[in-house]
N, C-alpha and C. Protein backbone atom coordinates (compact mmCIF):
# COMPACT_ATOMS: atom_id res chain seq x y z
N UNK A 1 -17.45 -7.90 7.59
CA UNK A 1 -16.47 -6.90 7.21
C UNK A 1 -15.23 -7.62 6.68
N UNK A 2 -14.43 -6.97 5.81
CA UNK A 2 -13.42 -7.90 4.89
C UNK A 2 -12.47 -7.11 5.86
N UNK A 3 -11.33 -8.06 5.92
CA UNK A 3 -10.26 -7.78 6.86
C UNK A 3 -8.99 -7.80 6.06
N UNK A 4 -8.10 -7.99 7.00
CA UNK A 4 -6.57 -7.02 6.41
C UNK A 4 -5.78 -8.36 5.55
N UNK A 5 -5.84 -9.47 6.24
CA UNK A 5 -4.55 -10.55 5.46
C UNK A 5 -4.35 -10.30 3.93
N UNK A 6 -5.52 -10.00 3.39
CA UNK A 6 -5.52 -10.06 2.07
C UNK A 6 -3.84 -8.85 1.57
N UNK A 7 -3.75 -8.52 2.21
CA UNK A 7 -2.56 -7.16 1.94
C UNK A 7 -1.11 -7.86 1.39
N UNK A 8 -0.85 -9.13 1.92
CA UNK A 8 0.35 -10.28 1.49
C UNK A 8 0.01 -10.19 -0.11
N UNK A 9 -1.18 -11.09 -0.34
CA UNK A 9 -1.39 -11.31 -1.58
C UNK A 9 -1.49 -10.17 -2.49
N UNK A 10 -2.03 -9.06 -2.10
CA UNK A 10 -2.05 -7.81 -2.72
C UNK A 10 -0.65 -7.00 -3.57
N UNK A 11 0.65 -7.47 -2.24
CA UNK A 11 2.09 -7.15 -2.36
C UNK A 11 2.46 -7.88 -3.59
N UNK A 12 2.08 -9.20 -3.17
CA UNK A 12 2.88 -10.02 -4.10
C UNK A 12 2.26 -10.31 -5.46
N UNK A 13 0.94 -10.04 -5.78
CA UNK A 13 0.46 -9.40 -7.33
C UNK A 13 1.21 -8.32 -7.67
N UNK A 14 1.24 -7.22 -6.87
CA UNK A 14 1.93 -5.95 -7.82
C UNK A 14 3.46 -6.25 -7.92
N UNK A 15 4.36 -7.46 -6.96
CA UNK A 15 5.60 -7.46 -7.25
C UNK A 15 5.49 -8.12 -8.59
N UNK A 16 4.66 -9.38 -8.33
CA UNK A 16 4.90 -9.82 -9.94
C UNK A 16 4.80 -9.40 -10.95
N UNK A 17 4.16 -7.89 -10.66
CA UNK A 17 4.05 -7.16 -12.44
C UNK A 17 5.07 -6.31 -12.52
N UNK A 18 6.00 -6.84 -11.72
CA UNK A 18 7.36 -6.07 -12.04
C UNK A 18 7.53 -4.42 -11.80
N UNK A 19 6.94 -4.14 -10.84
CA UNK A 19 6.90 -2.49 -9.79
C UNK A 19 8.22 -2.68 -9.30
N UNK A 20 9.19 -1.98 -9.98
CA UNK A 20 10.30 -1.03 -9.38
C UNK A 20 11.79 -1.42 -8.37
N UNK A 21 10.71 -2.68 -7.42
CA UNK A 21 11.97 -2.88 -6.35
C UNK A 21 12.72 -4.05 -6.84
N UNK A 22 14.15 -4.03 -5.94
CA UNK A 22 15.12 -4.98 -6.52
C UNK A 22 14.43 -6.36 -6.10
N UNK A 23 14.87 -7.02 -7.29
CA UNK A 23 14.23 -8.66 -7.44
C UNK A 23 14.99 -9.43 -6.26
N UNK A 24 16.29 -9.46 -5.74
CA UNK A 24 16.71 -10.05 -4.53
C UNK A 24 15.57 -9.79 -3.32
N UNK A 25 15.04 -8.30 -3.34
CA UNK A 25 14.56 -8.49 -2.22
C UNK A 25 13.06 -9.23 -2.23
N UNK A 26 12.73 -9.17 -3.59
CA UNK A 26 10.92 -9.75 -3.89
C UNK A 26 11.28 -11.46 -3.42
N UNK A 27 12.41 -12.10 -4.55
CA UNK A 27 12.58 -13.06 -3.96
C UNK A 27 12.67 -13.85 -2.49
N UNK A 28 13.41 -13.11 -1.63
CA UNK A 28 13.54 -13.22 -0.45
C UNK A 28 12.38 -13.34 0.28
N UNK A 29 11.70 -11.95 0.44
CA UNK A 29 10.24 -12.61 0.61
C UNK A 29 9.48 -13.30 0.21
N UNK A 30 9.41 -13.69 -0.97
CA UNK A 30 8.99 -15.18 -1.42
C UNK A 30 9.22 -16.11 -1.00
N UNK A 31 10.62 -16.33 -0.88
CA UNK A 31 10.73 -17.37 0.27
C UNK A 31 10.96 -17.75 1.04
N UNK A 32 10.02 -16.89 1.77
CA UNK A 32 9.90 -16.89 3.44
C UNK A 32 11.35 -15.96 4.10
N UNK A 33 12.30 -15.82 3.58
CA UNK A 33 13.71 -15.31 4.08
C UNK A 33 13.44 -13.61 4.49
N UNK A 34 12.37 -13.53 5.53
CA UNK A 34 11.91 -12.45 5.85
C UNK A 34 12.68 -11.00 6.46
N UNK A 35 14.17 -11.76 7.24
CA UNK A 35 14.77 -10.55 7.46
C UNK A 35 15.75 -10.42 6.45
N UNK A 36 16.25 -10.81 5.31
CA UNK A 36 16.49 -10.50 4.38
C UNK A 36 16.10 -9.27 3.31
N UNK A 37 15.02 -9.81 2.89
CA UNK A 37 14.08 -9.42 2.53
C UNK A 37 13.80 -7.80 3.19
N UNK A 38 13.48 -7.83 4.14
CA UNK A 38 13.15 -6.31 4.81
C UNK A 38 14.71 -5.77 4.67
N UNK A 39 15.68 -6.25 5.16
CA UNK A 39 16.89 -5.61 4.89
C UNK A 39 17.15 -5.02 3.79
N UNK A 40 17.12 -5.71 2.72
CA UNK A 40 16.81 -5.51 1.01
C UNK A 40 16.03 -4.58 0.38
N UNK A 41 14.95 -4.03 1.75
CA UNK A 41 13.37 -3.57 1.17
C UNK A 41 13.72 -1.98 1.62
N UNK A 42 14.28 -1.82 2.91
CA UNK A 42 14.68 -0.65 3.75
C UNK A 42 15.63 0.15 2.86
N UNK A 43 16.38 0.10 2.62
CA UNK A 43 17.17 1.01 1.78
C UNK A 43 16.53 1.88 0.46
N UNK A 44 15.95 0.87 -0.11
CA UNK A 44 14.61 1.02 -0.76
C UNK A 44 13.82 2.18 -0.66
N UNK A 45 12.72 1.53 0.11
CA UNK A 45 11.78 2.14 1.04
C UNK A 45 12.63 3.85 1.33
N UNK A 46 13.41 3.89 2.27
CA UNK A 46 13.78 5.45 2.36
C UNK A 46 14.38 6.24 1.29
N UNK A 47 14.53 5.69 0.22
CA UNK A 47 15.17 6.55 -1.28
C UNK A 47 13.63 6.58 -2.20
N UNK A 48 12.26 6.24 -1.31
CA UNK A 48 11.57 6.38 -1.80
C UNK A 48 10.57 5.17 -2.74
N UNK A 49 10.81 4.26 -2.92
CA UNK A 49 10.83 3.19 -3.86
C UNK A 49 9.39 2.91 -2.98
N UNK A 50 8.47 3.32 -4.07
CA UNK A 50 6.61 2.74 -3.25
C UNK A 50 6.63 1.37 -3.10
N UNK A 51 6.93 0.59 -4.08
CA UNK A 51 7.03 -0.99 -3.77
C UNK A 51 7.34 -1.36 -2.45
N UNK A 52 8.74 -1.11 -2.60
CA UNK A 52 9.32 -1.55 -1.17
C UNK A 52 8.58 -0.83 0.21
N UNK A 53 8.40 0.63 -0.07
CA UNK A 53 7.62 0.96 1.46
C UNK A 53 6.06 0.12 1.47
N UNK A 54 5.66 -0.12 0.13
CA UNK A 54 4.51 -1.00 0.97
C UNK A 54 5.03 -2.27 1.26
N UNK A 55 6.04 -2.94 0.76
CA UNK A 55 6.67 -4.39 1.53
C UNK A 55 6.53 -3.70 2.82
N UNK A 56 7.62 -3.25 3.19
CA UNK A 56 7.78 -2.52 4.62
C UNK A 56 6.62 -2.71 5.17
N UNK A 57 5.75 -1.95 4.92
CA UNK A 57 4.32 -1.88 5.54
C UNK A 57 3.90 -3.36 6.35
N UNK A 58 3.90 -4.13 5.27
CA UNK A 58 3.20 -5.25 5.35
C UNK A 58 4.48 -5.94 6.44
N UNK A 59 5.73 -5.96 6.64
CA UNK A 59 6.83 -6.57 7.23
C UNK A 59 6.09 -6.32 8.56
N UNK A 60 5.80 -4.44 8.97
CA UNK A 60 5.85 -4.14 10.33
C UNK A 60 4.42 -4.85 10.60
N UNK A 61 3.30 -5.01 9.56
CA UNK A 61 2.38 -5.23 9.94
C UNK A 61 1.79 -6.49 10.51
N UNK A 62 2.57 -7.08 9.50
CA UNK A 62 2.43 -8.66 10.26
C UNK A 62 3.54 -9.48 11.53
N UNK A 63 4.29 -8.41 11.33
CA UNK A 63 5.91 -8.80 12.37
C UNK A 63 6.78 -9.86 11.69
N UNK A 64 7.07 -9.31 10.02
CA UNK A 64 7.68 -10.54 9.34
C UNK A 64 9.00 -10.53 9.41
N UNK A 65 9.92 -10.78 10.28
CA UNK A 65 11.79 -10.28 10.03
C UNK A 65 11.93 -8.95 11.10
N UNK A 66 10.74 -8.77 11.63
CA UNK A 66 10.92 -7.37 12.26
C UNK A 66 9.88 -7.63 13.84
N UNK A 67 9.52 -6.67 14.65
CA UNK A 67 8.65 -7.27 15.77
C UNK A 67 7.30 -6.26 15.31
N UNK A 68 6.11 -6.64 15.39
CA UNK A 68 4.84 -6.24 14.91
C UNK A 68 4.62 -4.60 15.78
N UNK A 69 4.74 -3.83 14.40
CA UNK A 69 4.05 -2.54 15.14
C UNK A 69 2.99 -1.88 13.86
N UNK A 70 2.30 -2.01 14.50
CA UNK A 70 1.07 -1.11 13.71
C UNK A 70 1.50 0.52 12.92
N UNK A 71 1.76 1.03 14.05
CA UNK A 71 2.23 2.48 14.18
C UNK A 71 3.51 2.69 12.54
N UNK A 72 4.42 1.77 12.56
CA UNK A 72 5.41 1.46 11.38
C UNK A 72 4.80 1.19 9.98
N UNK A 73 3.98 0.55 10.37
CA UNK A 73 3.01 -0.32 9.36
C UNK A 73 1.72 0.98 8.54
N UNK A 74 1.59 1.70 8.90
CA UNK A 74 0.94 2.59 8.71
C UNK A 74 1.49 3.56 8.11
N UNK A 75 2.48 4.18 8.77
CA UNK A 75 3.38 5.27 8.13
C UNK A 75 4.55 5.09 6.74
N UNK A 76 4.32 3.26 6.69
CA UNK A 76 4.37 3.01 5.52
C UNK A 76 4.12 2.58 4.16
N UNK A 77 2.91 2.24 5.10
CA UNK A 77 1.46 2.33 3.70
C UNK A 77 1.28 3.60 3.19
N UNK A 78 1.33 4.77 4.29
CA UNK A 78 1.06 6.33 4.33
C UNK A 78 1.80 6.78 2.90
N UNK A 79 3.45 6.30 2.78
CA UNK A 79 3.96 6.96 2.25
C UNK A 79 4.07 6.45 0.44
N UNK A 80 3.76 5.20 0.30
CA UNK A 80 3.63 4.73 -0.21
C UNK A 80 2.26 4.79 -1.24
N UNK A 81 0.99 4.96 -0.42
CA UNK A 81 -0.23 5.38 -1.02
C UNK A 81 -0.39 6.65 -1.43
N UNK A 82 0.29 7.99 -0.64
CA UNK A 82 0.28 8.76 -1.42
C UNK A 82 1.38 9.13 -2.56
N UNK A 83 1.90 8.58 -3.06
CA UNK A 83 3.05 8.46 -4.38
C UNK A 83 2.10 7.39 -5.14
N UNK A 84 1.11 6.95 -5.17
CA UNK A 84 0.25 6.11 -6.03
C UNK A 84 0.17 5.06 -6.00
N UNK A 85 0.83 4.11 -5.08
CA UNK A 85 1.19 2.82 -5.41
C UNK A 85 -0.66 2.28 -4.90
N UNK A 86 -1.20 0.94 -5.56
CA UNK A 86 -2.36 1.07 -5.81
C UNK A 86 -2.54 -0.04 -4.95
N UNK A 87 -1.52 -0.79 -4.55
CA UNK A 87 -1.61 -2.06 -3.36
C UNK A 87 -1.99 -1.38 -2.12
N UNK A 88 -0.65 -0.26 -1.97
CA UNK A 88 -0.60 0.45 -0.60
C UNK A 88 -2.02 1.47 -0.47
N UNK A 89 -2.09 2.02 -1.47
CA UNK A 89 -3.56 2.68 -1.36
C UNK A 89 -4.53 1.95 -0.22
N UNK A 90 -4.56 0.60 -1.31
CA UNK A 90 -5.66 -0.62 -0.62
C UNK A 90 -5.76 -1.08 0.84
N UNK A 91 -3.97 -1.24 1.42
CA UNK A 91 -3.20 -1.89 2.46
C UNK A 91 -3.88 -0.26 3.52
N UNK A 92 -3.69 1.10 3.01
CA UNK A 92 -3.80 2.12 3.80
C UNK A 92 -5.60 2.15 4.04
N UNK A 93 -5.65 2.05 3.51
CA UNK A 93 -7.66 2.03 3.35
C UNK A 93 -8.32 0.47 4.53
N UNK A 94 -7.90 -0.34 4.91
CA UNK A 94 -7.83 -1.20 5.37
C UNK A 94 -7.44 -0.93 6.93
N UNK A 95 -6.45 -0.24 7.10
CA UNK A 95 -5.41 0.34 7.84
C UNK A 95 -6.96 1.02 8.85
N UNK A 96 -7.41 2.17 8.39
CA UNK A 96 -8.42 3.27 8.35
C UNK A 96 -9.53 2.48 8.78
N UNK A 97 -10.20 1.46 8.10
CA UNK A 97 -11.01 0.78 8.00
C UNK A 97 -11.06 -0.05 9.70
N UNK A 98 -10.03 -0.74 9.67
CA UNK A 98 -9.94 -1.34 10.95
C UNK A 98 -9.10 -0.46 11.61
N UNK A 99 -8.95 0.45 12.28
CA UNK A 99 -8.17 1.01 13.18
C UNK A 99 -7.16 0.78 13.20
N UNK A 100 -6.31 0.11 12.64
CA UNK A 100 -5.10 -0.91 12.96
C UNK A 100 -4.43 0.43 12.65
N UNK A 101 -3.15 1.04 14.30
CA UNK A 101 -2.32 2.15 14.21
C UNK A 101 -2.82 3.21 13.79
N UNK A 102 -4.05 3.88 14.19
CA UNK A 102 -4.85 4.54 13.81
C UNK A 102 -6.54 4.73 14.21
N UNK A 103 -6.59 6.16 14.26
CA UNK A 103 -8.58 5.48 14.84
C UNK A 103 -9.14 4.73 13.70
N UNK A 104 -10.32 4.77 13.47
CA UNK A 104 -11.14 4.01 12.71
C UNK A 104 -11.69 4.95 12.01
N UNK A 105 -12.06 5.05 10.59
CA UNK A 105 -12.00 6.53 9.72
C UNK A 105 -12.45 5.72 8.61
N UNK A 106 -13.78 5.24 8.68
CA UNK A 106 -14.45 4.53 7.13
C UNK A 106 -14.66 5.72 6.15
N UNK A 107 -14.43 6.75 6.22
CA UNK A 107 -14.38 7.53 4.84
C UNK A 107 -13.10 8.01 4.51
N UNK A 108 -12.32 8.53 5.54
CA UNK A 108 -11.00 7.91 4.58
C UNK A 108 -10.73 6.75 4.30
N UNK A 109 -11.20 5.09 4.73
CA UNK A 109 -10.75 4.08 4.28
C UNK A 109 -11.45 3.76 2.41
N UNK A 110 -12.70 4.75 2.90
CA UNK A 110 -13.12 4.44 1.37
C UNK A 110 -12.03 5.38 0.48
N UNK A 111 -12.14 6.16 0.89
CA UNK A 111 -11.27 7.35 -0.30
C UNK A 111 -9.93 6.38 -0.41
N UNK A 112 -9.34 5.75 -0.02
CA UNK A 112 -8.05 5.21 -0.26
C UNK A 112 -8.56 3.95 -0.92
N UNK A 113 -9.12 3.22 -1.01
CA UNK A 113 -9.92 2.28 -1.76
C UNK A 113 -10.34 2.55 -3.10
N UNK A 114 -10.72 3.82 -3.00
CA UNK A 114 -11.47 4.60 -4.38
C UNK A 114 -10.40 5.19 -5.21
N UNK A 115 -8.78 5.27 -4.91
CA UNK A 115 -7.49 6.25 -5.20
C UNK A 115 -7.27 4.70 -5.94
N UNK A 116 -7.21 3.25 -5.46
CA UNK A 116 -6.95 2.38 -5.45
C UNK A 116 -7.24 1.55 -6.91
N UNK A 117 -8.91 1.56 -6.44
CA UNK A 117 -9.54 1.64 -7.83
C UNK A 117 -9.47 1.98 -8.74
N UNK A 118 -9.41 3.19 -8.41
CA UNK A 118 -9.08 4.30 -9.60
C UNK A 118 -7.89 3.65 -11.04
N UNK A 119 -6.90 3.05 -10.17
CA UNK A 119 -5.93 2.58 -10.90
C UNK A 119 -5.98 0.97 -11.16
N UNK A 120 -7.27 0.06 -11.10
CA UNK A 120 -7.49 -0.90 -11.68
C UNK A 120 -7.62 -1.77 -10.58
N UNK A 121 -7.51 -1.81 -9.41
CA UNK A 121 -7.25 -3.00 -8.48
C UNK A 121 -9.00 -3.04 -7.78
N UNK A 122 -9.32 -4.02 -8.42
CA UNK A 122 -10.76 -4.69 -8.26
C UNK A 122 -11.20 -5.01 -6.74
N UNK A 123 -9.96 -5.59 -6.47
CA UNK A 123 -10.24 -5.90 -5.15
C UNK A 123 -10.61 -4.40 -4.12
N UNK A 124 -10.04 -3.35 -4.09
CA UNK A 124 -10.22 -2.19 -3.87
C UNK A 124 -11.73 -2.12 -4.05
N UNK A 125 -12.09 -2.34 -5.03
CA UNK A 125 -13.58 -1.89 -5.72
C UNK A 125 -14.35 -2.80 -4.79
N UNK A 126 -14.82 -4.08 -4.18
CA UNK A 126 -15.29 -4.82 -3.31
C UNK A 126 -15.10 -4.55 -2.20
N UNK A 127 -13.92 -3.79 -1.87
CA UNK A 127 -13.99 -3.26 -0.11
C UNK A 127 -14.90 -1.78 -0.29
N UNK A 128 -14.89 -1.13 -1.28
CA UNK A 128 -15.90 -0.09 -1.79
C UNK A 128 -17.49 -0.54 -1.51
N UNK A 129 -17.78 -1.52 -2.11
CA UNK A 129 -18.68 -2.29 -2.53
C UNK A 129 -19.18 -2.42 -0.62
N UNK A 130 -18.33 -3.11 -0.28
CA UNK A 130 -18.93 -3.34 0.59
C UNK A 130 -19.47 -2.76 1.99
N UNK A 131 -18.37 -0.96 2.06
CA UNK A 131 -18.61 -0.14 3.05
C UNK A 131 -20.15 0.18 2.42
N UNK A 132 -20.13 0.81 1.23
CA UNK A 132 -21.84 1.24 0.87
C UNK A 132 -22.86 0.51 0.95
N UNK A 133 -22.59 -0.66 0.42
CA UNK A 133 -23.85 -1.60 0.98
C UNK A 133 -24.24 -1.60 2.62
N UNK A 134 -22.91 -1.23 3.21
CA UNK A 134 -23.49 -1.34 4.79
C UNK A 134 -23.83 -0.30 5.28
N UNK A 135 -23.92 0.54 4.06
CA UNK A 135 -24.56 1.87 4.17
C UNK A 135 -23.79 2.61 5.76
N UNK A 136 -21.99 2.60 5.60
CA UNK A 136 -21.61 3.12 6.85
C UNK A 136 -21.46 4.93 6.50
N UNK A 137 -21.80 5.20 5.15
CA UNK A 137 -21.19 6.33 4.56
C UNK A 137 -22.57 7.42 4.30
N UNK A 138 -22.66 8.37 4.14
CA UNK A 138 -23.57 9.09 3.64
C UNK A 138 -23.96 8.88 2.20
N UNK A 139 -23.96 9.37 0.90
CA UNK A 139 -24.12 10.15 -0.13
C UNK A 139 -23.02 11.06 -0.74
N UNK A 140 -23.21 11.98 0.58
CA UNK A 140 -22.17 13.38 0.58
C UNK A 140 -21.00 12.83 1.25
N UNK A 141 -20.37 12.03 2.01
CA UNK A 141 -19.37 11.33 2.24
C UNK A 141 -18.37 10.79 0.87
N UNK A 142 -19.27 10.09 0.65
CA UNK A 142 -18.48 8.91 -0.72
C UNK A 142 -18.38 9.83 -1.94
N UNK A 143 -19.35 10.86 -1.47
CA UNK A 143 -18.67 12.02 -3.00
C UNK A 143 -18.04 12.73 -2.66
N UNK A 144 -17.62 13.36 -1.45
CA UNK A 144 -16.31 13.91 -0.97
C UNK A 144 -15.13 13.10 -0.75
N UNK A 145 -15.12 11.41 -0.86
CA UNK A 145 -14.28 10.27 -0.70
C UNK A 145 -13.31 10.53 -2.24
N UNK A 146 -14.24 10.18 -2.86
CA UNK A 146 -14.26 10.29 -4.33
C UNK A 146 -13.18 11.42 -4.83
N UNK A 147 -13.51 12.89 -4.49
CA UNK A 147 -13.29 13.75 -4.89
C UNK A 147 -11.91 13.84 -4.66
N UNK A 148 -11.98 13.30 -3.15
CA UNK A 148 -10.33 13.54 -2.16
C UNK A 148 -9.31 12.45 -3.19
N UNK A 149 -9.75 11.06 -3.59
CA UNK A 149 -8.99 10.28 -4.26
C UNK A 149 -8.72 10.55 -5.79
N UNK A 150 -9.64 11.26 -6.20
CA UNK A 150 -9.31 11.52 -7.62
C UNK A 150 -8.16 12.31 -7.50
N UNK A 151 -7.92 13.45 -6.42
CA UNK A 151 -6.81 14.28 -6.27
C UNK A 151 -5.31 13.67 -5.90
N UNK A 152 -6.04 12.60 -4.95
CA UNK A 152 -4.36 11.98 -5.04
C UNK A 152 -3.87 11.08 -6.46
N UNK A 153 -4.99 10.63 -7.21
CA UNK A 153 -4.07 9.88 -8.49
C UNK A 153 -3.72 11.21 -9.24
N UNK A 154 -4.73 12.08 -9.39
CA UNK A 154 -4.60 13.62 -9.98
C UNK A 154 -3.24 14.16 -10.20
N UNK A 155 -3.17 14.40 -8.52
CA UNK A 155 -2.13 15.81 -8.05
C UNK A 155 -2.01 15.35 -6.82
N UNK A 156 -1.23 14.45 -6.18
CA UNK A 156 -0.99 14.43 -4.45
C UNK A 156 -0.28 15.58 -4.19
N UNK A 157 0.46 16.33 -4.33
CA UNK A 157 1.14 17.42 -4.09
C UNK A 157 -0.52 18.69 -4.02
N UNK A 158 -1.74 18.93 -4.81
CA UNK A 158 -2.64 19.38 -4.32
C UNK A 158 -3.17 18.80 -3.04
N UNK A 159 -3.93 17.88 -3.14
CA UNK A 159 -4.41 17.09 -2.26
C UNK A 159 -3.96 16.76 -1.32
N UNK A 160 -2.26 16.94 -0.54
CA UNK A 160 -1.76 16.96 0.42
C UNK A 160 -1.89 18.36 1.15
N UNK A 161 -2.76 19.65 0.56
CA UNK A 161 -3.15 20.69 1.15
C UNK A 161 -4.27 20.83 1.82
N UNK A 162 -5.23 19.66 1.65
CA UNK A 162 -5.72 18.94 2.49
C UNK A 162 -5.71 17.94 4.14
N UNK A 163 -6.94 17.36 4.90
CA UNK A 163 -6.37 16.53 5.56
C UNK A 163 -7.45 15.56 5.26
N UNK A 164 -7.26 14.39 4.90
CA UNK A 164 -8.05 13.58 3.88
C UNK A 164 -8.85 12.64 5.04
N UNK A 165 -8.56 12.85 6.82
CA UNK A 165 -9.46 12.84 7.48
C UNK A 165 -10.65 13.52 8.17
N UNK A 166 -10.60 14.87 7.85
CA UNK A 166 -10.99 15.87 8.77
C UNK A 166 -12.09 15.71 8.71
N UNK A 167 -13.01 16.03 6.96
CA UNK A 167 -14.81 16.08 7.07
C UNK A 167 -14.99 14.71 7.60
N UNK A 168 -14.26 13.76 7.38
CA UNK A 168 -14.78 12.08 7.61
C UNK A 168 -15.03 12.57 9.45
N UNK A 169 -14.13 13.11 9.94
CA UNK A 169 -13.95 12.18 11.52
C UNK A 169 -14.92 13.83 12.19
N UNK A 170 -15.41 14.38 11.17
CA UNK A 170 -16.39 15.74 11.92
C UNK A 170 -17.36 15.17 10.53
N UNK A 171 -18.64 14.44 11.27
CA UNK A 171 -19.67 13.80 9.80
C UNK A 171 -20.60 14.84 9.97
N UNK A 172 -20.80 16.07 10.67
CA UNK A 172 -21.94 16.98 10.73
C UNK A 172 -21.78 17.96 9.83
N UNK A 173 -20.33 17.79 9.22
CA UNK A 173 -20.23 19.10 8.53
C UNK A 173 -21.06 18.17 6.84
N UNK A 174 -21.32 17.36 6.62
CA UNK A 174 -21.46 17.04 5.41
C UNK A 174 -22.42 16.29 5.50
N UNK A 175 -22.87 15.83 6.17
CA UNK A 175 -24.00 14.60 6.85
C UNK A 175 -24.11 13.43 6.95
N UNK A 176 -24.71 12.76 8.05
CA UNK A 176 -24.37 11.68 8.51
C UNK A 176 -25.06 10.32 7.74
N UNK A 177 -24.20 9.31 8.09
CA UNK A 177 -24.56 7.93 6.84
C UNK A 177 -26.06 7.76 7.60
């Protein structure tokens, strides 16, 4: 099973293509100047700025400048993946995937993988790749995965009338992998 570290490197590809947040704070975390950096990222982060709430994410997640909470780390991938950002998508799908601040929910981790994809990030497409090969999903799962992620690059404002765990974590209503 592919695991979470990869989420650093993930951040720091989409900072370098120049997503939104102030360059003091990208820098900072670059080099290493971690409570900086989150200081820089927070102001950010609550005026909305997806970049920075997935920095955030990744700050609470690893305990970088801040003390490690899952629970933080989640709710700011959360907010972040649904406004599109295609790292945090990945970082939230992962999240799902391993339980980390959260039960364990491999069809929402695919659907956030697949929202992910959707918008070019390959690596997304290999954590895809690799829930189906382990055949953890149904058929009717990964096409209701599918359906749920097309809606958040779509319309998240639809798709938040949804709960993008519910058929996943009840598998009888759609059938089991």
């Amino acid at each position: 099973m592919l695991k979470l570290p990869i989420i650093v490197l993930v951040c720091l590809s989409l900072a370098a293509a120049g997503c939104g947040s102030d360059r003091s704070a990208l820098q900072a975390f670059e080099a290493g100047d971690y409570v900086t950096a989150y200081r820089l990222f927070r102001p950010l982060a609550e005026s909305g700025d997806m970049v920075a709430q997935n920095y955030l994410g990744v700050h609470f997640y690893l305990g970088l400048g801040v003390e490690r909470d899952l629970s933080q780390a989640l709710q700011w991938y959360e907010k972040a993946a649904k406004q599109g950002d295609p790292g945090a998508q990945l970082n939230y799908g992962l999240m799902f995937q391993n339980g980390y601040g959260t039960s364990p929910d491999i069809g929402a981790a695919f659907m956030w993988y697949y929202a992910s994809y959707r918008q070019g990030n390959a690596t997304a497409g290999r954590y895809m790749d690799t829930l189906a090969e382990d055949n953890l999903l149904s058929p009717n799962q990964i096409d209701y995965a599918k359906l749920r992620a097309r809606q958040y690059v779509i319309n998240p404002v639809i798709a938040e009338q949804g709960s993008e765990g519910s058929l996943f974590r009840n598998p009888q209503l759609i059938g089991d992998p």
